[in-house]
PDB file of N, CA and C in Angstrom:
ATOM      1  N   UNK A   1     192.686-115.281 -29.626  1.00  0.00           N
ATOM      2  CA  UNK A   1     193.559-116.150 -28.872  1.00  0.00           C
ATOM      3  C   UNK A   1     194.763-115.338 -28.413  1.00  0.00           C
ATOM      4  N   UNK A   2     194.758-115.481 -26.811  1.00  0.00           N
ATOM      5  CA  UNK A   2     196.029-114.967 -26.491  1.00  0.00           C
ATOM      6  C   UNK A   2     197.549-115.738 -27.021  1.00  0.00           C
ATOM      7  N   UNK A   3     198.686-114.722 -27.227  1.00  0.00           N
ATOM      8  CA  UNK A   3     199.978-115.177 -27.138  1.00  0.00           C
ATOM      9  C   UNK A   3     200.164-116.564 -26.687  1.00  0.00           C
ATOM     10  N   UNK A   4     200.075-116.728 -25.107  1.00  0.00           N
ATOM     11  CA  UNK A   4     200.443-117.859 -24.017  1.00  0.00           C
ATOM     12  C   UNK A   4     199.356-119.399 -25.140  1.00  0.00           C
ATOM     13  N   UNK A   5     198.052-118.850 -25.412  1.00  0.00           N
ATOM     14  CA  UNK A   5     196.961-119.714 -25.754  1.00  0.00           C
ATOM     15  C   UNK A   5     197.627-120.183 -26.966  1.00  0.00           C
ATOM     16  N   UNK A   6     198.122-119.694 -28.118  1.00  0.00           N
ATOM     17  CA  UNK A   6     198.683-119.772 -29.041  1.00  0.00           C
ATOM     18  C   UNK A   6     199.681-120.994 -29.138  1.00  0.00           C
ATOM     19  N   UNK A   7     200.910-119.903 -28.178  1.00  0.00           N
ATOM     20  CA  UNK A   7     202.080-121.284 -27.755  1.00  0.00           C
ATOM     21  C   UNK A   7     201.907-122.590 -27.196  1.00  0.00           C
ATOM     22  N   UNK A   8     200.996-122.338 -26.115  1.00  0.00           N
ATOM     23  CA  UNK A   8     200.454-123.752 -25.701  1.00  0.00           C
ATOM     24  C   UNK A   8     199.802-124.565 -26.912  1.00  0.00           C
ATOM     25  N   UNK A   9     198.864-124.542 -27.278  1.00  0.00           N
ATOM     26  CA  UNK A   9     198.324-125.183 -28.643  1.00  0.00           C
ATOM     27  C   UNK A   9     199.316-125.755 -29.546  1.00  0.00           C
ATOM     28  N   UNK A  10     200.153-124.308 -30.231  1.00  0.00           N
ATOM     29  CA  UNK A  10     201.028-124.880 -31.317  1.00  0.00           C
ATOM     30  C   UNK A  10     202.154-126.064 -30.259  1.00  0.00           C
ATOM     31  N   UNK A  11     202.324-125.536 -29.293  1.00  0.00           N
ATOM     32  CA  UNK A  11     203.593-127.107 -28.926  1.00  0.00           C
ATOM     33  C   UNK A  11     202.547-128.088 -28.425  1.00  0.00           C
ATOM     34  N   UNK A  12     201.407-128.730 -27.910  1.00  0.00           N
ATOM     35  CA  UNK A  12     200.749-129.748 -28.273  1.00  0.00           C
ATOM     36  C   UNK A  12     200.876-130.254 -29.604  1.00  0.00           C
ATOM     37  N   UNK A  13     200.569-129.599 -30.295  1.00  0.00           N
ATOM     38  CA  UNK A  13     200.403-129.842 -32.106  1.00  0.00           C
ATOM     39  C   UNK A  13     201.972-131.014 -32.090  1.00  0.00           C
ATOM     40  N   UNK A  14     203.013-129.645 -31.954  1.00  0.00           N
ATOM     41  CA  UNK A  14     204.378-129.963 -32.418  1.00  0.00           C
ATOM     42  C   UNK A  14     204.613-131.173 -31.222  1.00  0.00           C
ATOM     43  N   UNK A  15     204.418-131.273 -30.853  1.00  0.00           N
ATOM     44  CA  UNK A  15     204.462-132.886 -29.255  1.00  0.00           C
ATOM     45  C   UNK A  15     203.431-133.808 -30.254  1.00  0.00           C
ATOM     46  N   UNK A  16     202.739-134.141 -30.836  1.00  0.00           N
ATOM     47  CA  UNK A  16     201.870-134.870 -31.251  1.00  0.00           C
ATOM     48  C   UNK A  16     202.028-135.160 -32.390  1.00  0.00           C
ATOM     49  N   UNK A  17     202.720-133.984 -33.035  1.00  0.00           N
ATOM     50  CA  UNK A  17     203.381-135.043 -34.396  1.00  0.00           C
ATOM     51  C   UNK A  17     204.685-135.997 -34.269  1.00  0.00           C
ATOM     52  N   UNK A  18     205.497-135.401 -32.860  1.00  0.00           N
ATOM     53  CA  UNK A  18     206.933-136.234 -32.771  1.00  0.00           C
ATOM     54  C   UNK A  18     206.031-137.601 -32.074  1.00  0.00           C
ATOM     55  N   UNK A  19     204.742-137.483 -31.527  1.00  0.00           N
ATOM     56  CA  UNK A  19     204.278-138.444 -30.559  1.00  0.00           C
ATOM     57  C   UNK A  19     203.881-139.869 -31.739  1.00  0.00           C
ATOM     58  N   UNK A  20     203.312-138.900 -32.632  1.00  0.00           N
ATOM     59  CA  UNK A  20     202.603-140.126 -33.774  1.00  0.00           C
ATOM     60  C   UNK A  20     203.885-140.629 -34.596  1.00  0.00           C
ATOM     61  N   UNK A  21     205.349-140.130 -34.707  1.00  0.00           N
ATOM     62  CA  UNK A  21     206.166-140.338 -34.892  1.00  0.00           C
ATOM     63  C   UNK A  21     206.577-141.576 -34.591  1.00  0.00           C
ATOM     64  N   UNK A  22     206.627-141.575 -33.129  1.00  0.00           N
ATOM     65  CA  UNK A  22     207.434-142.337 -32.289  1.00  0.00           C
ATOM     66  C   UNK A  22     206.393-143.814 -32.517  1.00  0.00           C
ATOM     67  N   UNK A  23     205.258-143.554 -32.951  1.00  0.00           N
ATOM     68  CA  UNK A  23     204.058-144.707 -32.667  1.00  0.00           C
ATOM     69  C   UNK A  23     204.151-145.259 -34.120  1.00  0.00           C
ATOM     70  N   UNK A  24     204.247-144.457 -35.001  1.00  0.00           N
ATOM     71  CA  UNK A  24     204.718-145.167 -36.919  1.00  0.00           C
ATOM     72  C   UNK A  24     205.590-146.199 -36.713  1.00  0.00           C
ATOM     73  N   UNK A  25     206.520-145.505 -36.134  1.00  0.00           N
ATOM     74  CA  UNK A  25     208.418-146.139 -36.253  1.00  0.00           C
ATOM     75  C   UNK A  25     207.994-147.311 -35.821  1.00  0.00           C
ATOM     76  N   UNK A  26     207.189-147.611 -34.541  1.00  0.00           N
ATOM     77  CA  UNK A  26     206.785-148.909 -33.777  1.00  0.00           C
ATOM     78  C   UNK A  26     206.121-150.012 -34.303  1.00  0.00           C
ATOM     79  N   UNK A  27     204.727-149.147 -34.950  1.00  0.00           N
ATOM     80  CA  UNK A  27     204.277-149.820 -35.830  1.00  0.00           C
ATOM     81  C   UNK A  27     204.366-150.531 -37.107  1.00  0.00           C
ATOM     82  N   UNK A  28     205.423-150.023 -37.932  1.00  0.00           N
ATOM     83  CA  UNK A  28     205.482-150.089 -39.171  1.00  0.00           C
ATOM     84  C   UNK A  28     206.687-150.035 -39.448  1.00  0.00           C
ATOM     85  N   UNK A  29     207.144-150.424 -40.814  1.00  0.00           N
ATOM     86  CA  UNK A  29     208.469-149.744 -40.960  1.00  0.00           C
ATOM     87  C   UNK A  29     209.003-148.453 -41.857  1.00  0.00           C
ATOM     88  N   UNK A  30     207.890-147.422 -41.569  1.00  0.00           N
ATOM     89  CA  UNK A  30     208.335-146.429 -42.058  1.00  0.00           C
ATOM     90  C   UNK A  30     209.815-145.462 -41.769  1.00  0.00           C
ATOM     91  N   UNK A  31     210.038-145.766 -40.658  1.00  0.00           N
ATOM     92  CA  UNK A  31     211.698-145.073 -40.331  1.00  0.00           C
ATOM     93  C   UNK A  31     211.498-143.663 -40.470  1.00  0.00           C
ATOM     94  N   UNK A  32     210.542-142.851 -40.053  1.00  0.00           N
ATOM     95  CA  UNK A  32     210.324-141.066 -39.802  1.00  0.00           C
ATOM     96  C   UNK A  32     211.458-140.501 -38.629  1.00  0.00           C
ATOM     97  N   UNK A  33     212.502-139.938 -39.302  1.00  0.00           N
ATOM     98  CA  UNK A  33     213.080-139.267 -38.440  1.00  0.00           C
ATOM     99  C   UNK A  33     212.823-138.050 -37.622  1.00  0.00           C
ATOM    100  N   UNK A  34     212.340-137.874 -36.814  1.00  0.00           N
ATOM    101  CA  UNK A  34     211.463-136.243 -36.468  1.00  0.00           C
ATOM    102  C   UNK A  34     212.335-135.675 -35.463  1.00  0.00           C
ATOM    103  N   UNK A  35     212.779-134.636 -35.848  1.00  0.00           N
ATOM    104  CA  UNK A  35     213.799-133.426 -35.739  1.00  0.00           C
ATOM    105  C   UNK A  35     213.496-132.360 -35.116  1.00  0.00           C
ATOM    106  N   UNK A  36     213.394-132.226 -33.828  1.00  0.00           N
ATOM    107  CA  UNK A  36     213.137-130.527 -33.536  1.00  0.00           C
ATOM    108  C   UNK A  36     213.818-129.508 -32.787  1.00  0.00           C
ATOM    109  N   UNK A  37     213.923-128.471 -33.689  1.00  0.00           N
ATOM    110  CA  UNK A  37     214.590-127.494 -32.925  1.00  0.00           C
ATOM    111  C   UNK A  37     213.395-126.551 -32.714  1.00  0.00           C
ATOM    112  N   UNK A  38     213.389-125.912 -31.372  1.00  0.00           N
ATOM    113  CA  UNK A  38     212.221-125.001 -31.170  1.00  0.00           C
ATOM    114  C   UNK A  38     211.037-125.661 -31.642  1.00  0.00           C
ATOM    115  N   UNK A  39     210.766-124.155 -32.631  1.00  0.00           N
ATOM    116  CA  UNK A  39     209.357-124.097 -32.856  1.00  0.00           C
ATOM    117  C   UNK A  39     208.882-125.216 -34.176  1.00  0.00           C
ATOM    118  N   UNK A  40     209.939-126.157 -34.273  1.00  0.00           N
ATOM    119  CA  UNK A  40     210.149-126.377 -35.821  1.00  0.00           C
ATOM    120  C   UNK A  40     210.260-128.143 -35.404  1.00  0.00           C
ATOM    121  N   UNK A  41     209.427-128.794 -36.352  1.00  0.00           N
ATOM    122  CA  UNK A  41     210.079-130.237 -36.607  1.00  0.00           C
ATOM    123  C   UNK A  41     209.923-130.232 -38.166  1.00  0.00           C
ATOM    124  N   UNK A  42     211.261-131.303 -38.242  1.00  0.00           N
ATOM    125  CA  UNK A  42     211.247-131.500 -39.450  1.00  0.00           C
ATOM    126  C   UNK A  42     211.075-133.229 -39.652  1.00  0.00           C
ATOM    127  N   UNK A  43     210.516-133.557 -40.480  1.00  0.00           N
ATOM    128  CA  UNK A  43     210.105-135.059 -40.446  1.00  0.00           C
ATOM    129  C   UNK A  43     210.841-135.670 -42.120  1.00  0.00           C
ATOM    130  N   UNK A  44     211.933-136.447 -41.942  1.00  0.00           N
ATOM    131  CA  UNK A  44     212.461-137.247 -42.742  1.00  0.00           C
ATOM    132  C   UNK A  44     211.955-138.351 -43.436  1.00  0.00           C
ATOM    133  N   UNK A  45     211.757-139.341 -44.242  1.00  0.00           N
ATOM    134  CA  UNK A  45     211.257-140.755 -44.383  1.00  0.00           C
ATOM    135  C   UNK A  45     212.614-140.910 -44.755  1.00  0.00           C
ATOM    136  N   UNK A  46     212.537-142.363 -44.968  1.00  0.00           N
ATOM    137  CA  UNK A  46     213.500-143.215 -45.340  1.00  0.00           C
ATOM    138  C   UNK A  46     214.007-142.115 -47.006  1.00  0.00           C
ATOM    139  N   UNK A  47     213.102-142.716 -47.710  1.00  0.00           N
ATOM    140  CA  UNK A  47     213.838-142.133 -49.133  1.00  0.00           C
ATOM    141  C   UNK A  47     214.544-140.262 -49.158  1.00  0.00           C
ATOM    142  N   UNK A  48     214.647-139.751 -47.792  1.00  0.00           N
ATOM    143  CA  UNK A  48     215.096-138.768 -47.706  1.00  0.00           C
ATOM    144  C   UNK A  48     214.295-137.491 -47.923  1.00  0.00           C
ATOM    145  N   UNK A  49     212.729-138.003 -48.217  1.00  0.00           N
ATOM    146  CA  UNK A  49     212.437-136.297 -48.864  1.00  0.00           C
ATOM    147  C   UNK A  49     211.670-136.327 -47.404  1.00  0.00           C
ATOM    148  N   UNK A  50     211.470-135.077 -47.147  1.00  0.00           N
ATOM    149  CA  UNK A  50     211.207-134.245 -45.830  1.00  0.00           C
ATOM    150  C   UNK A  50     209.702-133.112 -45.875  1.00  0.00           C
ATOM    151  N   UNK A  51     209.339-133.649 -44.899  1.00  0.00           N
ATOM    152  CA  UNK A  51     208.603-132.584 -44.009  1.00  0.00           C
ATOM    153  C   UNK A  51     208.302-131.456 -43.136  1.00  0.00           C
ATOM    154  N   UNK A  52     208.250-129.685 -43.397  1.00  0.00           N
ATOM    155  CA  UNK A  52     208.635-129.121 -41.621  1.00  0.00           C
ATOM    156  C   UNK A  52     207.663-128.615 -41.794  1.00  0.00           C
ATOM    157  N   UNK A  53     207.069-128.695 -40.573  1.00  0.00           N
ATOM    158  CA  UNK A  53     206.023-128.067 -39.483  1.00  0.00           C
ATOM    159  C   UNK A  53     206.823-127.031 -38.746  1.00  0.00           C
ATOM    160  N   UNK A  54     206.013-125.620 -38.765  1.00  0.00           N
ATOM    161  CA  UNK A  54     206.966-124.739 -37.893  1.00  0.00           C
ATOM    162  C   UNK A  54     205.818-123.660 -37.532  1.00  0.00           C
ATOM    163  N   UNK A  55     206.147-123.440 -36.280  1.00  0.00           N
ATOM    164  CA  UNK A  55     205.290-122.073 -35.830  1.00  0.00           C
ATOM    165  C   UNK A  55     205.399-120.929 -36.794  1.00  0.00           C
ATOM    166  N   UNK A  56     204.595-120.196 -36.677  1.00  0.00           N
ATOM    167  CA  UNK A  56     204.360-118.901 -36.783  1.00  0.00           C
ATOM    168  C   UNK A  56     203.983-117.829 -35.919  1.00  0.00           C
ATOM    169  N   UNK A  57     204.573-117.269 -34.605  1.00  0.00           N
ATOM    170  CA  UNK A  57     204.245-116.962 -33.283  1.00  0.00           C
ATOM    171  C   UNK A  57     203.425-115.451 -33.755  1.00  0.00           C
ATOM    172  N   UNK A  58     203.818-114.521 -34.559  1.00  0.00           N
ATOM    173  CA  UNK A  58     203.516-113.438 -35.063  1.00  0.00           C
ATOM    174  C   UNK A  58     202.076-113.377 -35.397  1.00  0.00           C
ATOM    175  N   UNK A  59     201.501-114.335 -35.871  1.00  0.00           N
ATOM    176  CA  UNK A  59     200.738-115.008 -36.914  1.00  0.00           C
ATOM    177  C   UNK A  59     199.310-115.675 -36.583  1.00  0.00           C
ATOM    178  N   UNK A  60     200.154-116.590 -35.233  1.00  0.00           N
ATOM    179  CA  UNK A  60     199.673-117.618 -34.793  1.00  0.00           C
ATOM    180  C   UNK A  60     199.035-118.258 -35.482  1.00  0.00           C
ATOM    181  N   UNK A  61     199.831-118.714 -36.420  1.00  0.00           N
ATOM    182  CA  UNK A  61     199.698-119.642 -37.349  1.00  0.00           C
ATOM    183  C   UNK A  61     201.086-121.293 -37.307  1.00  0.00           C
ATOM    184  N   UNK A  62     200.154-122.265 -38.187  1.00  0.00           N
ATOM    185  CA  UNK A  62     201.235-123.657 -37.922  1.00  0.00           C
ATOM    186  C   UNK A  62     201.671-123.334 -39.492  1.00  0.00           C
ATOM    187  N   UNK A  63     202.843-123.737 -39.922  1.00  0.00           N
ATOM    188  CA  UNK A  63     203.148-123.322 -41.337  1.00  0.00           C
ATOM    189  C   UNK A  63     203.494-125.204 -42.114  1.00  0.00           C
ATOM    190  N   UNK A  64     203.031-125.885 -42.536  1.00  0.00           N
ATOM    191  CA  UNK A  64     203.981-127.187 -43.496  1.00  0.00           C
ATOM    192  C   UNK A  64     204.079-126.762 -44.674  1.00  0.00           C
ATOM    193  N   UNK A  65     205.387-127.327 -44.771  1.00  0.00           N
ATOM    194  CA  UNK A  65     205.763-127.326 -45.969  1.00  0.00           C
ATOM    195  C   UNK A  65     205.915-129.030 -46.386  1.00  0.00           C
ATOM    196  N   UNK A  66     205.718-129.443 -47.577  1.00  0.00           N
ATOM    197  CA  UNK A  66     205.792-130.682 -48.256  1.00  0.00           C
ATOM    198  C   UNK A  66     206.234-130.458 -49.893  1.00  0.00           C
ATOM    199  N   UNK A  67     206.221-131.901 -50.028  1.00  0.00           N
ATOM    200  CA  UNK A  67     206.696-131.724 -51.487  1.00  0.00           C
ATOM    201  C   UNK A  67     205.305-131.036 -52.274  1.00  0.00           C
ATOM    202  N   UNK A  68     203.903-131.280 -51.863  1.00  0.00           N
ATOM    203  CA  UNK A  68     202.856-130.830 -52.577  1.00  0.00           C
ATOM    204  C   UNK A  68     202.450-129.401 -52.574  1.00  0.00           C
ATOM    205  N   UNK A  69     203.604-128.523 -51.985  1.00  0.00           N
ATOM    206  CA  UNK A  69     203.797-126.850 -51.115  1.00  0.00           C
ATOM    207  C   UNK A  69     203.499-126.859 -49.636  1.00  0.00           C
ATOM    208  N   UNK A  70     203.250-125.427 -49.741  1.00  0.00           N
ATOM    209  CA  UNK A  70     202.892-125.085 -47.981  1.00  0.00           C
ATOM    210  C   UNK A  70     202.072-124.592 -48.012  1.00  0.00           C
ATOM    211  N   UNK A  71     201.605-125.070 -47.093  1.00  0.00           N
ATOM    212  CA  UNK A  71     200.376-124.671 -45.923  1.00  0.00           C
ATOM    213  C   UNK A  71     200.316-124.014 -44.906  1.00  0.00           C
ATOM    214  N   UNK A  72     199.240-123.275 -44.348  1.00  0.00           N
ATOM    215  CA  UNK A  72     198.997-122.546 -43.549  1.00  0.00           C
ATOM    216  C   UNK A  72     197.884-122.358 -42.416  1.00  0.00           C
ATOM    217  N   UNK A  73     197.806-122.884 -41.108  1.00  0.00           N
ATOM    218  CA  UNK A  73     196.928-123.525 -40.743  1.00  0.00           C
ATOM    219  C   UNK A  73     196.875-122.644 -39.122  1.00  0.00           C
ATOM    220  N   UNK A  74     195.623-122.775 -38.741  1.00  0.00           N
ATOM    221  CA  UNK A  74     195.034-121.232 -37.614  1.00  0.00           C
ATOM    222  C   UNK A  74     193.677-122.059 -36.984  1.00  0.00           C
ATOM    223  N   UNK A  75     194.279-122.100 -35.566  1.00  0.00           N
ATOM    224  CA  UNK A  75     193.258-122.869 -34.545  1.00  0.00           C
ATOM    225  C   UNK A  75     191.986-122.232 -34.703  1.00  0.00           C
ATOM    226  N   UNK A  76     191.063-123.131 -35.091  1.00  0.00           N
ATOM    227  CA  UNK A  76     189.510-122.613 -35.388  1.00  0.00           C
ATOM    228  C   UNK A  76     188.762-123.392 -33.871  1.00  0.00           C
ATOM    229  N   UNK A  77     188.493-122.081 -33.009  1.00  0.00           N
ATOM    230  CA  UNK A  77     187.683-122.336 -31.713  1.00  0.00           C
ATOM    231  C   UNK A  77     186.258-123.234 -31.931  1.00  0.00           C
ATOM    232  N   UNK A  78     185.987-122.944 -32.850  1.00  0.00           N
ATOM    233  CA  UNK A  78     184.625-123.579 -33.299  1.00  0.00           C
ATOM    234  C   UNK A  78     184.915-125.282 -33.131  1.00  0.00           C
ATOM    235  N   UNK A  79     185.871-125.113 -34.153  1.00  0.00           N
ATOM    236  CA  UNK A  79     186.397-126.848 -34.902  1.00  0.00           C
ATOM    237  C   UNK A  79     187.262-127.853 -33.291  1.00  0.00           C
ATOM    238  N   UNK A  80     187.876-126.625 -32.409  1.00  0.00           N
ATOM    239  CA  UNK A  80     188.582-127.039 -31.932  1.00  0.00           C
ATOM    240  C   UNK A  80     189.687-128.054 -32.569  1.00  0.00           C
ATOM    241  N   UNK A  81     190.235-127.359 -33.780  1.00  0.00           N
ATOM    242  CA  UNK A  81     191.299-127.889 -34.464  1.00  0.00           C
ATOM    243  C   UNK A  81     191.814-126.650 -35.280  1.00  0.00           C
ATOM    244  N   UNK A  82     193.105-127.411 -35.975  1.00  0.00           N
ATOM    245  CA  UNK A  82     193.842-126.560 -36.590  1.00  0.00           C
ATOM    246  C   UNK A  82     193.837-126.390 -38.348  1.00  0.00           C
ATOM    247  N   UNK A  83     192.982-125.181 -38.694  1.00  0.00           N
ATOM    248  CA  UNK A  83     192.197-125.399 -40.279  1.00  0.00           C
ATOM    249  C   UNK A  83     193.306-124.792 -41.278  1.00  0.00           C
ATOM    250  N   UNK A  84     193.327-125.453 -42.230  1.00  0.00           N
ATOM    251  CA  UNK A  84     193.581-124.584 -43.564  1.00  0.00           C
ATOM    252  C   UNK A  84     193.561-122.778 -43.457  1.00  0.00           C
ATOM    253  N   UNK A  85     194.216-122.197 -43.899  1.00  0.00           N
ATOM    254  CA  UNK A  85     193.905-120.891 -43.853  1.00  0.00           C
ATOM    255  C   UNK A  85     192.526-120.873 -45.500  1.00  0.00           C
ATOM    256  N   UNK A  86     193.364-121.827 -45.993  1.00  0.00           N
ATOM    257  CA  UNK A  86     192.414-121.314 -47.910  1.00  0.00           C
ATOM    258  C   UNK A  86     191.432-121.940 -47.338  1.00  0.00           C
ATOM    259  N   UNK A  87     190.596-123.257 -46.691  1.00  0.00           N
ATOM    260  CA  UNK A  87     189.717-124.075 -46.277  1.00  0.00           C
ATOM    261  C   UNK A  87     190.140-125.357 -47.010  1.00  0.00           C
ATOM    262  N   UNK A  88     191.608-125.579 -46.979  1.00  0.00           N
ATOM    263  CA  UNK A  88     191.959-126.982 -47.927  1.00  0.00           C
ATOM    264  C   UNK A  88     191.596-128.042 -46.447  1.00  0.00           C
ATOM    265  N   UNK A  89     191.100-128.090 -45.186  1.00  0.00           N
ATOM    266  CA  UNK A  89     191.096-129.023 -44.364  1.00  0.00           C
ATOM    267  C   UNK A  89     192.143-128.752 -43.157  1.00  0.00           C
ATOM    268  N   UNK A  90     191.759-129.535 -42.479  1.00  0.00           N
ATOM    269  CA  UNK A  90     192.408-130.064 -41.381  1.00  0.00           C
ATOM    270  C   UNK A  90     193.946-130.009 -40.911  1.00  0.00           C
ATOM    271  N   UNK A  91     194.629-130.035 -39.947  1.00  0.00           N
ATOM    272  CA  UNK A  91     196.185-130.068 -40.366  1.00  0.00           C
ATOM    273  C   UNK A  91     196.283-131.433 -39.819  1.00  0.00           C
ATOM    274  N   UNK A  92     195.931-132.595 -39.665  1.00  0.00           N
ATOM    275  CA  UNK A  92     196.406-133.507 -39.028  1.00  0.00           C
ATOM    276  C   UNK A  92     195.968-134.359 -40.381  1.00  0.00           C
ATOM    277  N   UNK A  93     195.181-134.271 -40.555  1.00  0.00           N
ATOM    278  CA  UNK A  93     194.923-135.054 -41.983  1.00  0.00           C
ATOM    279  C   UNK A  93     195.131-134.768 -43.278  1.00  0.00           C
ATOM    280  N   UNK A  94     195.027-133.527 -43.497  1.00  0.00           N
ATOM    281  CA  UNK A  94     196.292-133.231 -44.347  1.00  0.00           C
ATOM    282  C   UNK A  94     197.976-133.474 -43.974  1.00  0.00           C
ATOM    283  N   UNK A  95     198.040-133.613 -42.827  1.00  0.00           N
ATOM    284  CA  UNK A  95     199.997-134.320 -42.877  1.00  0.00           C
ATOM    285  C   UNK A  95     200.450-135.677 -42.652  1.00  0.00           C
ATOM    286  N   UNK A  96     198.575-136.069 -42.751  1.00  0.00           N
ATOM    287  CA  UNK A  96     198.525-137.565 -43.070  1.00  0.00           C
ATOM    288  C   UNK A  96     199.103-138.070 -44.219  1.00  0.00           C
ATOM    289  N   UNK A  97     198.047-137.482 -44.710  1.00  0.00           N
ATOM    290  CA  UNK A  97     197.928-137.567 -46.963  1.00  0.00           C
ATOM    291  C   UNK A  97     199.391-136.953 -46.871  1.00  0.00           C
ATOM    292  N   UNK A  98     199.979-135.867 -46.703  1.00  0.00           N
ATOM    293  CA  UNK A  98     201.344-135.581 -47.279  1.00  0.00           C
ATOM    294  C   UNK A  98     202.141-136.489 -46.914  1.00  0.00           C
ATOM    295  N   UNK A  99     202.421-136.782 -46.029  1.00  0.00           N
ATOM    296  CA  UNK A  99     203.114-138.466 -44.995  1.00  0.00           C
ATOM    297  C   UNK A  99     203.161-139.494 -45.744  1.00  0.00           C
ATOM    298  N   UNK A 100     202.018-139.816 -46.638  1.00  0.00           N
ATOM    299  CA  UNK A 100     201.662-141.168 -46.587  1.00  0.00           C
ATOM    300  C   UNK A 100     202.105-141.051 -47.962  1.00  0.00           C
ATOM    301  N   UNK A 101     202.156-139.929 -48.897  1.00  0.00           N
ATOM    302  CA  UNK A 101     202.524-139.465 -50.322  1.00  0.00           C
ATOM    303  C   UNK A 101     203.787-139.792 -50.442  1.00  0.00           C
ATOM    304  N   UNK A 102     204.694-139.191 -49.696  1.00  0.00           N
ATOM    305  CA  UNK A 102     206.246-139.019 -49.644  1.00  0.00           C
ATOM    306  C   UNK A 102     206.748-140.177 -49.083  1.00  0.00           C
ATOM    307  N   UNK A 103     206.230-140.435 -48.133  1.00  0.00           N
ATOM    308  CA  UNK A 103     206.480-142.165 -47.666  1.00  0.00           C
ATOM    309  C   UNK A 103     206.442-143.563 -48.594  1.00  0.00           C
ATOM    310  N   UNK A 104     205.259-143.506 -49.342  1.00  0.00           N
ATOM    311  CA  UNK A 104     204.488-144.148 -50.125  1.00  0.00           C
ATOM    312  C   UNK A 104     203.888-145.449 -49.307  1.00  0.00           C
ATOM    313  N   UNK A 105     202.803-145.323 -47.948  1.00  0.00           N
ATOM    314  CA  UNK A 105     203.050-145.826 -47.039  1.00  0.00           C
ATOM    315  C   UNK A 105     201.978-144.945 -46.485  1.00  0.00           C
ATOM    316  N   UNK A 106     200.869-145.994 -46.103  1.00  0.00           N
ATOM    317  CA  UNK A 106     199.648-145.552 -45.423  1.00  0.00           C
ATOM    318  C   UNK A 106     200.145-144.831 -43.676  1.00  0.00           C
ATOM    319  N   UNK A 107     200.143-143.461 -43.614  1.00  0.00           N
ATOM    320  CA  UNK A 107     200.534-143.317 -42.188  1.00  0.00           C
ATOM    321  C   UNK A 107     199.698-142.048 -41.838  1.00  0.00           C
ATOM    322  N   UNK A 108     198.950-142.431 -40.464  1.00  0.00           N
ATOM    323  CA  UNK A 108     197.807-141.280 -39.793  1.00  0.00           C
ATOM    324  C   UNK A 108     198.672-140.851 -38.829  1.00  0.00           C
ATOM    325  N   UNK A 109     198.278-139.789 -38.892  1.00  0.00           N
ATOM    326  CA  UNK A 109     198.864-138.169 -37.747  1.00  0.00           C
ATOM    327  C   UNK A 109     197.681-137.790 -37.405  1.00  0.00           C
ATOM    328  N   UNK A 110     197.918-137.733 -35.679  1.00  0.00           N
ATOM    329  CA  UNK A 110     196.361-137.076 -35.105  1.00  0.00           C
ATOM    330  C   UNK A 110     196.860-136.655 -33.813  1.00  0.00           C
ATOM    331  N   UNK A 111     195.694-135.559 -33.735  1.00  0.00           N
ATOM    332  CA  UNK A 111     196.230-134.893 -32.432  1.00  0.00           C
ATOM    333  C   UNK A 111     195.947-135.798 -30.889  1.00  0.00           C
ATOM    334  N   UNK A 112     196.313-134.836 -30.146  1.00  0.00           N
ATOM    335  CA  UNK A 112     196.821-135.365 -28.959  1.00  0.00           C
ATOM    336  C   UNK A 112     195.231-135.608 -27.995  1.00  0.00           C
ATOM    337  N   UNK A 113     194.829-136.953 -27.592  1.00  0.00           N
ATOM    338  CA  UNK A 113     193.526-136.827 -26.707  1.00  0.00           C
ATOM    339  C   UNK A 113     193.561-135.949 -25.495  1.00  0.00           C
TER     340      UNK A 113
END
């Protein structure tokens, strides 16, 4: 994957988590504050504990961090998604389950159609 291929991808990603953001808050009353500077969002809940998603341009890698650690996640052409580096899964469904942990509060994150 080129550079340009990289950046494009990772800011879809990072547009699609502020997007499913904006669609929680609507839906529900989870109250996700989503924060971004650059390459980076950081996602709040109500009870204050936090989420960041952040590029890795070097790497081309997506990096989260959660209360359960961090992750490390690398567009698989095959999957046409964004995998685990160890093979722990998915990144959209894994920042589901971390979301929905810290929230305590069923909430899906999915990428962009």
């Amino acid at each position: 994957m080129t550079d340009l291929e990289y950046l494009d991808r990772a800011d879809r990603l990072l547009l699609a988590v502020e997007q499913c953001c904006d669609r929680i808050n609507d839906e529900t009353d989870a109250d996700i504050d989503a924060q971004r500077v650059g390459g980076m969002v950081t996602l709040v809940f109500a009870n204050r504990s936090q989420i960041v998603i952040n590029q890795q341009k070097p790497l081309h890698e997506i990096w989260l961090a959660a209360k359960a650690g961090g992750f490390h996640y690398r567009f698989d052409e095959a999957q046409q998604a964004w995998m685990d580096t160890k093979g722990a899964g998915e990144f959209f469904a894994n920042l589901s389950q971390h979301a929905s942990e810290q929230s305590a509060l069923t909430l899906e994150f999915k990428a962009l159609a």
